[in-house]
C-alpha atoms as a PDB file:
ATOM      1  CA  UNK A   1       0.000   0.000   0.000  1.00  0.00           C
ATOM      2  CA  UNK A   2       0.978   3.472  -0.892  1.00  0.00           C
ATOM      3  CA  UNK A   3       1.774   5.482   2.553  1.00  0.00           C
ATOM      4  CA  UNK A   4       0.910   8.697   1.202  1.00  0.00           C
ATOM      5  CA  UNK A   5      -3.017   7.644   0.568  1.00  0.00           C
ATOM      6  CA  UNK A   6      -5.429   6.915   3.378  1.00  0.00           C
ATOM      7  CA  UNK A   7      -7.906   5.946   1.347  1.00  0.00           C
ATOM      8  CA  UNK A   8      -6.166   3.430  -1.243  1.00  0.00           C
ATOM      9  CA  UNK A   9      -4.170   1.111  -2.383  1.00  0.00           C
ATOM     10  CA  UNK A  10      -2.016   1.542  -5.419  1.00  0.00           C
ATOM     11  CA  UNK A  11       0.229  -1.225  -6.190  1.00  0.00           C
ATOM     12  CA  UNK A  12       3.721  -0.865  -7.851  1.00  0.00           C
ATOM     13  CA  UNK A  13       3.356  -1.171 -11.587  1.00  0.00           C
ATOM     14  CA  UNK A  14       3.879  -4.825 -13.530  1.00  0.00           C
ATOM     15  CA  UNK A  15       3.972  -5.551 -16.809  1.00  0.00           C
ATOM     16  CA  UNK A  16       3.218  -1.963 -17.546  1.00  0.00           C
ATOM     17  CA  UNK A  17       0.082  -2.354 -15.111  1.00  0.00           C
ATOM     18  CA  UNK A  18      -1.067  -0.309 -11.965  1.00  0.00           C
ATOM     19  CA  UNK A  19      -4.028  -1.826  -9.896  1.00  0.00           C
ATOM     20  CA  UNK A  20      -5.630   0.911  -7.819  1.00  0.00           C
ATOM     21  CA  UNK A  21      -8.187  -0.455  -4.821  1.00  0.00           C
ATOM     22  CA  UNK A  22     -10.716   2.000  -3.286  1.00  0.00           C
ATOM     23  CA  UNK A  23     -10.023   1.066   0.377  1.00  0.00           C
ATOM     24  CA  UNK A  24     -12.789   2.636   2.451  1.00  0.00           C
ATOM     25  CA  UNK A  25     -14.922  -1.284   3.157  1.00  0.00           C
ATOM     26  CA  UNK A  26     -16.386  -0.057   6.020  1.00  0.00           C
ATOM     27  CA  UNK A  27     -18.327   2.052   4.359  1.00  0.00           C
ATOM     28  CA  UNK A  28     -18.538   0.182   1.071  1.00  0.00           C
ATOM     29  CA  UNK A  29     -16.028   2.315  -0.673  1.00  0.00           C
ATOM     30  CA  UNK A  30     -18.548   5.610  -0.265  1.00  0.00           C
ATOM     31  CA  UNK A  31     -17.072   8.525  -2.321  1.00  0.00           C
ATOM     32  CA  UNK A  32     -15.903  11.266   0.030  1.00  0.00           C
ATOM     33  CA  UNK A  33     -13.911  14.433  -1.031  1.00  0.00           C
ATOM     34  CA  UNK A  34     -10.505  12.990   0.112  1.00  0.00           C
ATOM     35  CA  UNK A  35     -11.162   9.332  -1.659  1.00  0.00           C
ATOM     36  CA  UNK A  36     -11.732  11.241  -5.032  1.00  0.00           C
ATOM     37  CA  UNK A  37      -8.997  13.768  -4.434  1.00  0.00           C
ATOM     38  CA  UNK A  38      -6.581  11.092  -3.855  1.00  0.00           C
ATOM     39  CA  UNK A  39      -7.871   9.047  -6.797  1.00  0.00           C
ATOM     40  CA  UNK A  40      -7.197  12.008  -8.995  1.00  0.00           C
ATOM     41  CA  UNK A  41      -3.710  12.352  -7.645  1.00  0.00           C
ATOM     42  CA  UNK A  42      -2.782   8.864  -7.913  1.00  0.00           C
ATOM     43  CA  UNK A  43      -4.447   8.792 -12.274  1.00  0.00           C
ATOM     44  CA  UNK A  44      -2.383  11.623 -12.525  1.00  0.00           C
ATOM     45  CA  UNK A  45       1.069   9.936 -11.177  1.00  0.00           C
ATOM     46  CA  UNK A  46       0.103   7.295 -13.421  1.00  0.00           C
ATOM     47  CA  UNK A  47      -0.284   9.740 -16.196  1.00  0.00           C
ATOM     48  CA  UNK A  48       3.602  11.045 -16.014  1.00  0.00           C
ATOM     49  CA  UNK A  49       4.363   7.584 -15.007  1.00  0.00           C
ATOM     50  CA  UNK A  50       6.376   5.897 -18.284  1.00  0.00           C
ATOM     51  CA  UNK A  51       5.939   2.339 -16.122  1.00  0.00           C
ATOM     52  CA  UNK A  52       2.606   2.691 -16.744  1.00  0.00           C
ATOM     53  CA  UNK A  53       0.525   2.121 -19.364  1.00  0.00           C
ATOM     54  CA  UNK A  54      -2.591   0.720 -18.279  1.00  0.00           C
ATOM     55  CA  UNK A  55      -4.526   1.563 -14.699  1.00  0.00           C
ATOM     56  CA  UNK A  56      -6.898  -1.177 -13.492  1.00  0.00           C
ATOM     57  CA  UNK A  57      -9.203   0.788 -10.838  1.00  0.00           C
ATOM     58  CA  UNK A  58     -11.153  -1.938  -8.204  1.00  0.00           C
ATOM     59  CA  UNK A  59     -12.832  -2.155  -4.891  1.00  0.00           C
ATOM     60  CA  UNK A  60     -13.940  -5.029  -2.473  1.00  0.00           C
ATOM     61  CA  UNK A  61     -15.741  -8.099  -2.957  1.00  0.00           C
ATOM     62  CA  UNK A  62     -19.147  -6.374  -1.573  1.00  0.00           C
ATOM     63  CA  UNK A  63     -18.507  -3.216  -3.230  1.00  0.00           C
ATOM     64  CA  UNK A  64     -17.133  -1.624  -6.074  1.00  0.00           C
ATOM     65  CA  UNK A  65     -18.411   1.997  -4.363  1.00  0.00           C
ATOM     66  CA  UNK A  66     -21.944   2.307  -3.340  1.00  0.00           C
ATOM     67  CA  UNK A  67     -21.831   5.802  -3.856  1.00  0.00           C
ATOM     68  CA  UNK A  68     -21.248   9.047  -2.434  1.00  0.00           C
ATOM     69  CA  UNK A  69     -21.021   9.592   1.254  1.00  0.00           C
ATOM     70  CA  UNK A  70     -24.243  11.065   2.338  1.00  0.00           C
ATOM     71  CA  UNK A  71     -23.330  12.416   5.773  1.00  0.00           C
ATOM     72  CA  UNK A  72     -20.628  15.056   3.812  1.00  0.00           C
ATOM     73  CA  UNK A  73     -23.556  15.565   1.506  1.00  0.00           C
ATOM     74  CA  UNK A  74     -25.786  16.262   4.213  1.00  0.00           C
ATOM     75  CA  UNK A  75     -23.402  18.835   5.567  1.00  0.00           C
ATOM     76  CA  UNK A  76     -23.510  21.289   1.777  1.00  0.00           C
ATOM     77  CA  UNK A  77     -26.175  23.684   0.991  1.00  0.00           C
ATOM     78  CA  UNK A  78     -26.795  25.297  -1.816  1.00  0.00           C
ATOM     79  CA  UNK A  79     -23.271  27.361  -2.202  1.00  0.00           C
ATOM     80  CA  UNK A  80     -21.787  24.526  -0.866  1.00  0.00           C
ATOM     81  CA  UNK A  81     -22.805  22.179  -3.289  1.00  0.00           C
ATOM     82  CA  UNK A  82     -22.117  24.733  -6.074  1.00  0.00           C
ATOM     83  CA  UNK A  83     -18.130  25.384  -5.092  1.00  0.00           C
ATOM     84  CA  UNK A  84     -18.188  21.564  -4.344  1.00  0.00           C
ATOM     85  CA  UNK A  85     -14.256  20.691  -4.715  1.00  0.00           C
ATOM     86  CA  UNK A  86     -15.257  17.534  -5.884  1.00  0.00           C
ATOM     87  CA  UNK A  87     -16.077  18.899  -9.752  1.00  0.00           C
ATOM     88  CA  UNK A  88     -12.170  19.335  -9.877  1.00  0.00           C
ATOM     89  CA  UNK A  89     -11.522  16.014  -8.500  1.00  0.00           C
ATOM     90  CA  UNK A  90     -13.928  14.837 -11.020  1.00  0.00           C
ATOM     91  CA  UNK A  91     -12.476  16.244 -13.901  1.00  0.00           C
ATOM     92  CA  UNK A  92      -9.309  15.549 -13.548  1.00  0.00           C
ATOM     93  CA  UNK A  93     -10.181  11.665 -13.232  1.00  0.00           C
ATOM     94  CA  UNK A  94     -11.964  11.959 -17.013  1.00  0.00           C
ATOM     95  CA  UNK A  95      -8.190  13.912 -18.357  1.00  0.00           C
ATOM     96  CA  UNK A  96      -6.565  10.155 -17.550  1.00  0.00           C
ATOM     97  CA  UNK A  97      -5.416   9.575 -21.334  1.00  0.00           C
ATOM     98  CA  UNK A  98      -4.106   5.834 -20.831  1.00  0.00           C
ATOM     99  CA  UNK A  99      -6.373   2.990 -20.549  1.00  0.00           C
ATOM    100  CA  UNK A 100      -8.121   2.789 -17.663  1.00  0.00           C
ATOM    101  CA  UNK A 101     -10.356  -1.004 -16.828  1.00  0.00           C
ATOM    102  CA  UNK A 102     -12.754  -0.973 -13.646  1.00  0.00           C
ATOM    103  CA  UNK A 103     -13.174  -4.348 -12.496  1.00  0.00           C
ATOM    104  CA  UNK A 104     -16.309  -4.051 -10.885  1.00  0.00           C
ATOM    105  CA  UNK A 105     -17.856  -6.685  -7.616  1.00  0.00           C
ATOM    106  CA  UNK A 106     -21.178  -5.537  -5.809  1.00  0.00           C
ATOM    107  CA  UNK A 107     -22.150  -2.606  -5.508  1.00  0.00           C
ATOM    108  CA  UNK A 108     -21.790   0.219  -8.202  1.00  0.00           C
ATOM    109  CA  UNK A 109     -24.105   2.509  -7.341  1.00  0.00           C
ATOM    110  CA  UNK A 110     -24.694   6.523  -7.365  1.00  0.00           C
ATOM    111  CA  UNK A 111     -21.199   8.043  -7.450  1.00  0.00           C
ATOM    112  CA  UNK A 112     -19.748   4.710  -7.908  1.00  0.00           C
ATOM    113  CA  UNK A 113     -21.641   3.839 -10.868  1.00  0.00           C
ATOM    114  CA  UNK A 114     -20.493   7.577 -11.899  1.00  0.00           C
ATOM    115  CA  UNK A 115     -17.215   6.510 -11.498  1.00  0.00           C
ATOM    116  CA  UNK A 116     -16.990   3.253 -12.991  1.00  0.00           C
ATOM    117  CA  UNK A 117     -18.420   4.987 -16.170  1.00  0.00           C
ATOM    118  CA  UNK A 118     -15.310   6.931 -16.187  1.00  0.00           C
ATOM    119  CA  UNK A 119     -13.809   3.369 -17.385  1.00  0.00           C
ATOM    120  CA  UNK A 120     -12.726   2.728 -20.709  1.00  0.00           C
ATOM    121  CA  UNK A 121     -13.458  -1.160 -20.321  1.00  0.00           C
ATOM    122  CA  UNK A 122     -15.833  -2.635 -17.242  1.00  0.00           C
ATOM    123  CA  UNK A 123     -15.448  -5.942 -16.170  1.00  0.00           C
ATOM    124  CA  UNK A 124     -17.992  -7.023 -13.626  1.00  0.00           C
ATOM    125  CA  UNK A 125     -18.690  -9.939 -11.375  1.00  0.00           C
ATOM    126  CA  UNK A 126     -21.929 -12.041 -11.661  1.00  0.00           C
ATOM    127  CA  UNK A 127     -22.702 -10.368  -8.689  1.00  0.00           C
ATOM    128  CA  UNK A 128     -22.478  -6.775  -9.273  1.00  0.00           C
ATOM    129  CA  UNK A 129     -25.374  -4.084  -9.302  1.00  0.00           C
ATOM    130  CA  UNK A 130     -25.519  -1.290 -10.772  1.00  0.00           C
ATOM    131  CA  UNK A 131     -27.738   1.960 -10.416  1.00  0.00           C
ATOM    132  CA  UNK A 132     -28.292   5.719  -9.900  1.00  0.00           C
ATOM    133  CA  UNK A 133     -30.181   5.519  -6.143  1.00  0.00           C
ATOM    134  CA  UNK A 134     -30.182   9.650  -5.985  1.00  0.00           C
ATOM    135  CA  UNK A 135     -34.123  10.143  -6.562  1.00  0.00           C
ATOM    136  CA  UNK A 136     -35.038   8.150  -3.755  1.00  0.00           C
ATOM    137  CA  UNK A 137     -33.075  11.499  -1.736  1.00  0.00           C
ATOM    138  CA  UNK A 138     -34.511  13.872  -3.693  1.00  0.00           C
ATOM    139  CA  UNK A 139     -31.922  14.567  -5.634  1.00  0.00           C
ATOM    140  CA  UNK A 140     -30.451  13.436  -9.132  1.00  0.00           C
ATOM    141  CA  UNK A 141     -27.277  11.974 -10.530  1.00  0.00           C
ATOM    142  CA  UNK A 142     -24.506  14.792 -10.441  1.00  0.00           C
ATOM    143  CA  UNK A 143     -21.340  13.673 -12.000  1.00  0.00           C
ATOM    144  CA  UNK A 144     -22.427  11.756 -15.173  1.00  0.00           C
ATOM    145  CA  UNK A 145     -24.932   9.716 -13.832  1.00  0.00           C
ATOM    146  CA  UNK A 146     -27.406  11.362 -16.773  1.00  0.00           C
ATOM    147  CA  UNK A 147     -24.898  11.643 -19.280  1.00  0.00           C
ATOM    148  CA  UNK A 148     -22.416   8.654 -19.673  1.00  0.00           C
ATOM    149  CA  UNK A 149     -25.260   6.344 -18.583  1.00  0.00           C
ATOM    150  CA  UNK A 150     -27.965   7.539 -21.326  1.00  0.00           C
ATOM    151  CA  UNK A 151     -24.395   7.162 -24.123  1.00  0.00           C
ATOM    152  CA  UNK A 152     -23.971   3.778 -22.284  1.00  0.00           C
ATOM    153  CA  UNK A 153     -27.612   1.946 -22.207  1.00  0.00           C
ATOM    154  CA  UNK A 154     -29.630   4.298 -24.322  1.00  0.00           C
ATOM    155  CA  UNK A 155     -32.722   6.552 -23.661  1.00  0.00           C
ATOM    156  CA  UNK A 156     -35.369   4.268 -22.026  1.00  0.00           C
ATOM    157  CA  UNK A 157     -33.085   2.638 -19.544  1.00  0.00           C
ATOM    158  CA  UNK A 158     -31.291   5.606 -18.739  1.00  0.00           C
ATOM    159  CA  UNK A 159     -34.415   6.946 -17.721  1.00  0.00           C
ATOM    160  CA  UNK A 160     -35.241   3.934 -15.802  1.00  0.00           C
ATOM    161  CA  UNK A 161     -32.307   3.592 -13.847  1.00  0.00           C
ATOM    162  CA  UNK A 162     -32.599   7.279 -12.933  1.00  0.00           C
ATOM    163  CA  UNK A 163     -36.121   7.965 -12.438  1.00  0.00           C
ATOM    164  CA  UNK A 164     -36.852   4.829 -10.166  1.00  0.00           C
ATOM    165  CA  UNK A 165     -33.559   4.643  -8.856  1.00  0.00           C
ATOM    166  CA  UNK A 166     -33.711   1.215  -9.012  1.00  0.00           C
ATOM    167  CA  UNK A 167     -30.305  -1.360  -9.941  1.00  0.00           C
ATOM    168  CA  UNK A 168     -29.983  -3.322 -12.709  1.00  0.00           C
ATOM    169  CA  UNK A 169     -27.665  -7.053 -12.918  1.00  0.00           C
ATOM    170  CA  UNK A 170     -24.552  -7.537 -14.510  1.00  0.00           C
ATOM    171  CA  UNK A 171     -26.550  -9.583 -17.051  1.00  0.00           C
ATOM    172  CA  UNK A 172     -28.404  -6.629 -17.508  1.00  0.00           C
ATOM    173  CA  UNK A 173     -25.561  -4.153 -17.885  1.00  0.00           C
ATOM    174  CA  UNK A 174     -23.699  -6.355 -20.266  1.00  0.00           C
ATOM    175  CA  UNK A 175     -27.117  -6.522 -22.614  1.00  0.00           C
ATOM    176  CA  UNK A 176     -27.188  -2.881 -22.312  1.00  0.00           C
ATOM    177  CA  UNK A 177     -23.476  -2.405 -23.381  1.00  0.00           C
ATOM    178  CA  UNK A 178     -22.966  -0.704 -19.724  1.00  0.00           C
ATOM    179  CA  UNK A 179     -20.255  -3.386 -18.970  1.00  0.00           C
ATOM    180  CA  UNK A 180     -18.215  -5.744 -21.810  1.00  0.00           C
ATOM    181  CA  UNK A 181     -17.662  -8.858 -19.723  1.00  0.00           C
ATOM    182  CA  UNK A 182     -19.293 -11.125 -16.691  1.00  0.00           C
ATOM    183  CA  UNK A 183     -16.841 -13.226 -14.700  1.00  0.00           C
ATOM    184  CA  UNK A 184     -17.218 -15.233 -11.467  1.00  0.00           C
ATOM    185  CA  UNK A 185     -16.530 -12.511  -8.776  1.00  0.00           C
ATOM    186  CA  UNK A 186     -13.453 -13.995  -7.310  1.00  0.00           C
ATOM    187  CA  UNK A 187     -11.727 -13.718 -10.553  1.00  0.00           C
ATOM    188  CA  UNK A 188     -13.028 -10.230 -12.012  1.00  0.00           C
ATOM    189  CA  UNK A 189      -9.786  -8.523 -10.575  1.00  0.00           C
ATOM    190  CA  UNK A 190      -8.056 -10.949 -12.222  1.00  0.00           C
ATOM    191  CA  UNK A 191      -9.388 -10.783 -15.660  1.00  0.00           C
ATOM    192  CA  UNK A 192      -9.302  -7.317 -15.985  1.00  0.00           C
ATOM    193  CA  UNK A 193      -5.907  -7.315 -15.287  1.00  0.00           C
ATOM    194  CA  UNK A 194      -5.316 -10.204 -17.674  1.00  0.00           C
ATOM    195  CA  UNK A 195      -7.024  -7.381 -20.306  1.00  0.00           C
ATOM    196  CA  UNK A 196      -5.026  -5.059 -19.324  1.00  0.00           C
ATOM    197  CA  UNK A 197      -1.526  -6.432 -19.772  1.00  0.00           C
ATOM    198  CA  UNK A 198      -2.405  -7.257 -23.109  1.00  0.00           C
ATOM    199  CA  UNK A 199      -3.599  -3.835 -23.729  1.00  0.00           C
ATOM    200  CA  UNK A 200       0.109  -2.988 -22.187  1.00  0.00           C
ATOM    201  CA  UNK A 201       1.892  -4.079 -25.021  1.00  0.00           C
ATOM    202  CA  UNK A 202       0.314  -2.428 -27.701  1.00  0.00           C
ATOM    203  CA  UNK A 203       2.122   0.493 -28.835  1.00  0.00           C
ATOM    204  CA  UNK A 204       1.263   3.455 -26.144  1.00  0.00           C
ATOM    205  CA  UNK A 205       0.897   5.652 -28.861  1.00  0.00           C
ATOM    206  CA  UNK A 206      -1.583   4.047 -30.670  1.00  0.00           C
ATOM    207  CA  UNK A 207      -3.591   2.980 -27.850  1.00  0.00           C
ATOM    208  CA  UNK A 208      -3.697   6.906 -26.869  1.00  0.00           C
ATOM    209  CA  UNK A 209      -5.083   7.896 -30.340  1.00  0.00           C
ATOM    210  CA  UNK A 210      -7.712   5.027 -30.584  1.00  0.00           C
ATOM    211  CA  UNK A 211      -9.112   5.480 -27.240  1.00  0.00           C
ATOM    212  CA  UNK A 212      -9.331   9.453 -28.290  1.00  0.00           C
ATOM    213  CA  UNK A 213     -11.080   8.609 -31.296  1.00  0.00           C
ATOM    214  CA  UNK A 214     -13.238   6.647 -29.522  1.00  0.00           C
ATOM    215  CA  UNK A 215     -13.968   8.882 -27.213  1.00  0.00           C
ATOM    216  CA  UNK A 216     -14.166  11.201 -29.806  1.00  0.00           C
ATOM    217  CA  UNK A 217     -17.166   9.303 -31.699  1.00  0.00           C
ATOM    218  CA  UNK A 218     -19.517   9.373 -28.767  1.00  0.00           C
ATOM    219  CA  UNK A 219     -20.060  13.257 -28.335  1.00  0.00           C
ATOM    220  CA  UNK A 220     -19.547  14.487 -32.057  1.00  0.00           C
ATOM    221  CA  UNK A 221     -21.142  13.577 -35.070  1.00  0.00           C
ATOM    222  CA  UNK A 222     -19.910  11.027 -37.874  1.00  0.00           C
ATOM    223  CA  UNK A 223     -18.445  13.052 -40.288  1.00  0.00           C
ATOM    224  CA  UNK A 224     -16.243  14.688 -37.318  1.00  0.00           C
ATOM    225  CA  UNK A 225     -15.195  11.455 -35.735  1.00  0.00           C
ATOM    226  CA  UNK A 226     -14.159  10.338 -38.685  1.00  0.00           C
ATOM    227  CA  UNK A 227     -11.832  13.075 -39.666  1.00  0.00           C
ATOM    228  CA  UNK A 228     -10.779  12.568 -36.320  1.00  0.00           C
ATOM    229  CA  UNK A 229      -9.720   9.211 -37.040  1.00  0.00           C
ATOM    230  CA  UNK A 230      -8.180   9.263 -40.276  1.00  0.00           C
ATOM    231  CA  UNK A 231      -5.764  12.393 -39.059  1.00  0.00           C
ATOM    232  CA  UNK A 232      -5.084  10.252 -35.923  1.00  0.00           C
ATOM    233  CA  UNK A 233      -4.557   7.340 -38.232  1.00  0.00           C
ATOM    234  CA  UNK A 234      -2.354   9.782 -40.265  1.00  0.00           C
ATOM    235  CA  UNK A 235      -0.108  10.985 -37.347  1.00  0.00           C
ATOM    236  CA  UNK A 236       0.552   6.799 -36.607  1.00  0.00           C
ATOM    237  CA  UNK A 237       2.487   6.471 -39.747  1.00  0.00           C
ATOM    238  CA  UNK A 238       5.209   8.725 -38.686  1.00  0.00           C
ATOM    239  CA  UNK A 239       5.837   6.727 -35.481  1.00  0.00           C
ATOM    240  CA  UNK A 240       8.708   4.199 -34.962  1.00  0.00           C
ATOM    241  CA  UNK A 241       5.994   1.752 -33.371  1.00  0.00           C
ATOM    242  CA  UNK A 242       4.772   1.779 -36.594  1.00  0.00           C
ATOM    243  CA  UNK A 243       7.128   0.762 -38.157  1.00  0.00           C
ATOM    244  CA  UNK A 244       8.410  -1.587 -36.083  1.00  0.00           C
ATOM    245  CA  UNK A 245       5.118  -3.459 -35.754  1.00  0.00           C
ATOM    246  CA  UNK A 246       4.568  -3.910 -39.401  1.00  0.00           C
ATOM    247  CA  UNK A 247       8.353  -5.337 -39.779  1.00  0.00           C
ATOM    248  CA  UNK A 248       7.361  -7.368 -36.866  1.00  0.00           C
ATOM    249  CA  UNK A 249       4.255  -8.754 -38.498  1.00  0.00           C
ATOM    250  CA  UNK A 250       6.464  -9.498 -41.622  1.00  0.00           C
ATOM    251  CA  UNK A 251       9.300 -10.936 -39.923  1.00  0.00           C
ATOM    252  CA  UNK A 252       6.804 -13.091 -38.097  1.00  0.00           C
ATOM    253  CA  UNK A 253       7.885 -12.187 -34.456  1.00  0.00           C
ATOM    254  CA  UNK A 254       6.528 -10.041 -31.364  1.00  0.00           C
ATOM    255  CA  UNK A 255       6.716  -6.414 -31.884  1.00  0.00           C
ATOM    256  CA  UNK A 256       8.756  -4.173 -29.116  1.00  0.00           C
ATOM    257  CA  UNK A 257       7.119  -1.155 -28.948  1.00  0.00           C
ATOM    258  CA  UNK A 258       8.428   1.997 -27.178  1.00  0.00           C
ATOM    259  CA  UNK A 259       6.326   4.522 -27.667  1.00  0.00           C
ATOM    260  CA  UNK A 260       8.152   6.597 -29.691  1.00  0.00           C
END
């Protein structure tokens, strides 16, 4: 465990993967101001960090996060709400350019489904649930709940989730296209990070530019994503991980990329 987080555990990197644990299980992994502060710090270590390529974000076996913590809710009024430090905390989580794979157990719920929507790739455990609880406080999603959810599952179960605040299954999820893969829980941890080292050695260059385009495609329309991608596409032929994956290919052995 990191000493300089209370509220996590980041392991050292391996194979060009970092496994970050949400490490509040007494209260489910609930998403105060510090947890998310310190998440943000530790993405963006992992951002300058050239050890890392890939981030694989977790939390317990009974909880991925069930959300965020109501009593520091409780405590914000109106101006608090609206200079809430947490918006900065937030964004900086959704800068993380590498590849970043929630492996998902439990509970995802409110904040946490929020979060785990911040994912590139979710993995989740038979046994995982996940909603957008905030109406049954009077209140709504506030940090993506509306927005990545409605891009993830479409109109009418976005609107389900949110209006009756009720959870939905991992079968569920996967159908929707909220998560990509359903494992037994005691090995979703390990499958993501089985994903994740062979996302590692890919060329980190590449990787960046596909996951942008991605990105890229679900808030613009065609015609712009796609200019996107071919000048992306474009910029990949002047890299030396270009070239040495197609010599690789025709040599018939591994490719060592380096990112440059």
């Amino acid at each position: 465990m990191n000493s300089s987080y209370d509220m996590l555990c980041v392991q050292p990197s391996s194979d060009g993967v970092q496994v970050i644990q949400l490490n509040r299980p007494e209260a489910l992994n609930a998403l105060t101001t510090q947890l998310l502060d310190e998440l943000a710090s530790a993405l963006s270590v992992a951002q300058s960090d050239s050890d890392v390529n890939v981030v694989v974000l977790t939390g317990s076996k009974k909880a991925f996060a069930a959300g965020a913590d109501i009593k520091e809710m409780a405590e914000r009024d109106l101006v608090g709400i609206l200079n809430d430090p947490r918006q900065q905390s937030w964004q900086r989580i959704s800068q993380f350019s590498k590849p970043l794979i929630a492996a998902v157990n439990g509970y995802c719920l409110g904040g946490g489904c929020e979060l785990a929507m911040h994912a590139d790739v979710l993995i989740a455990g038979r046994d995982a649930k996940f909603g957008q609880p905030e109406i049954n406080l009077g209140i709504m999603p506030g940090a993506g709940g509306t927005q990545r959810l409605v891009h993830a599952v479409g109109k009418s179960l976005a609107m389900q989730m949110v209006l009756s605040g009720q959870p939905i299954s991992a079968e569920q999820a996967q159908q929707a296209g909220l998560i990509s893969e359903i494992t037994q829980p005691e090995l979703t941890l390990h499958r993501a990070i089985e994903i994740a080292t062979d996302i590692a050695k890919k060329s980190p260059l590449a990787v960046r530019l596909a996951k942008e385009s991605i990105l890229k495609g679900m808030d613009t329309d065609l015609a712009t994503g796609l200019r996107f991608e071919r000048h992306a596409f474009t910029v990949l032929a002047g890299t030396q991980d270009r070239n040495e994956g197609i010599a690789a290919f025709l040599e018939k052995r591994k490719a060592h990329f380096t990112g440059r």
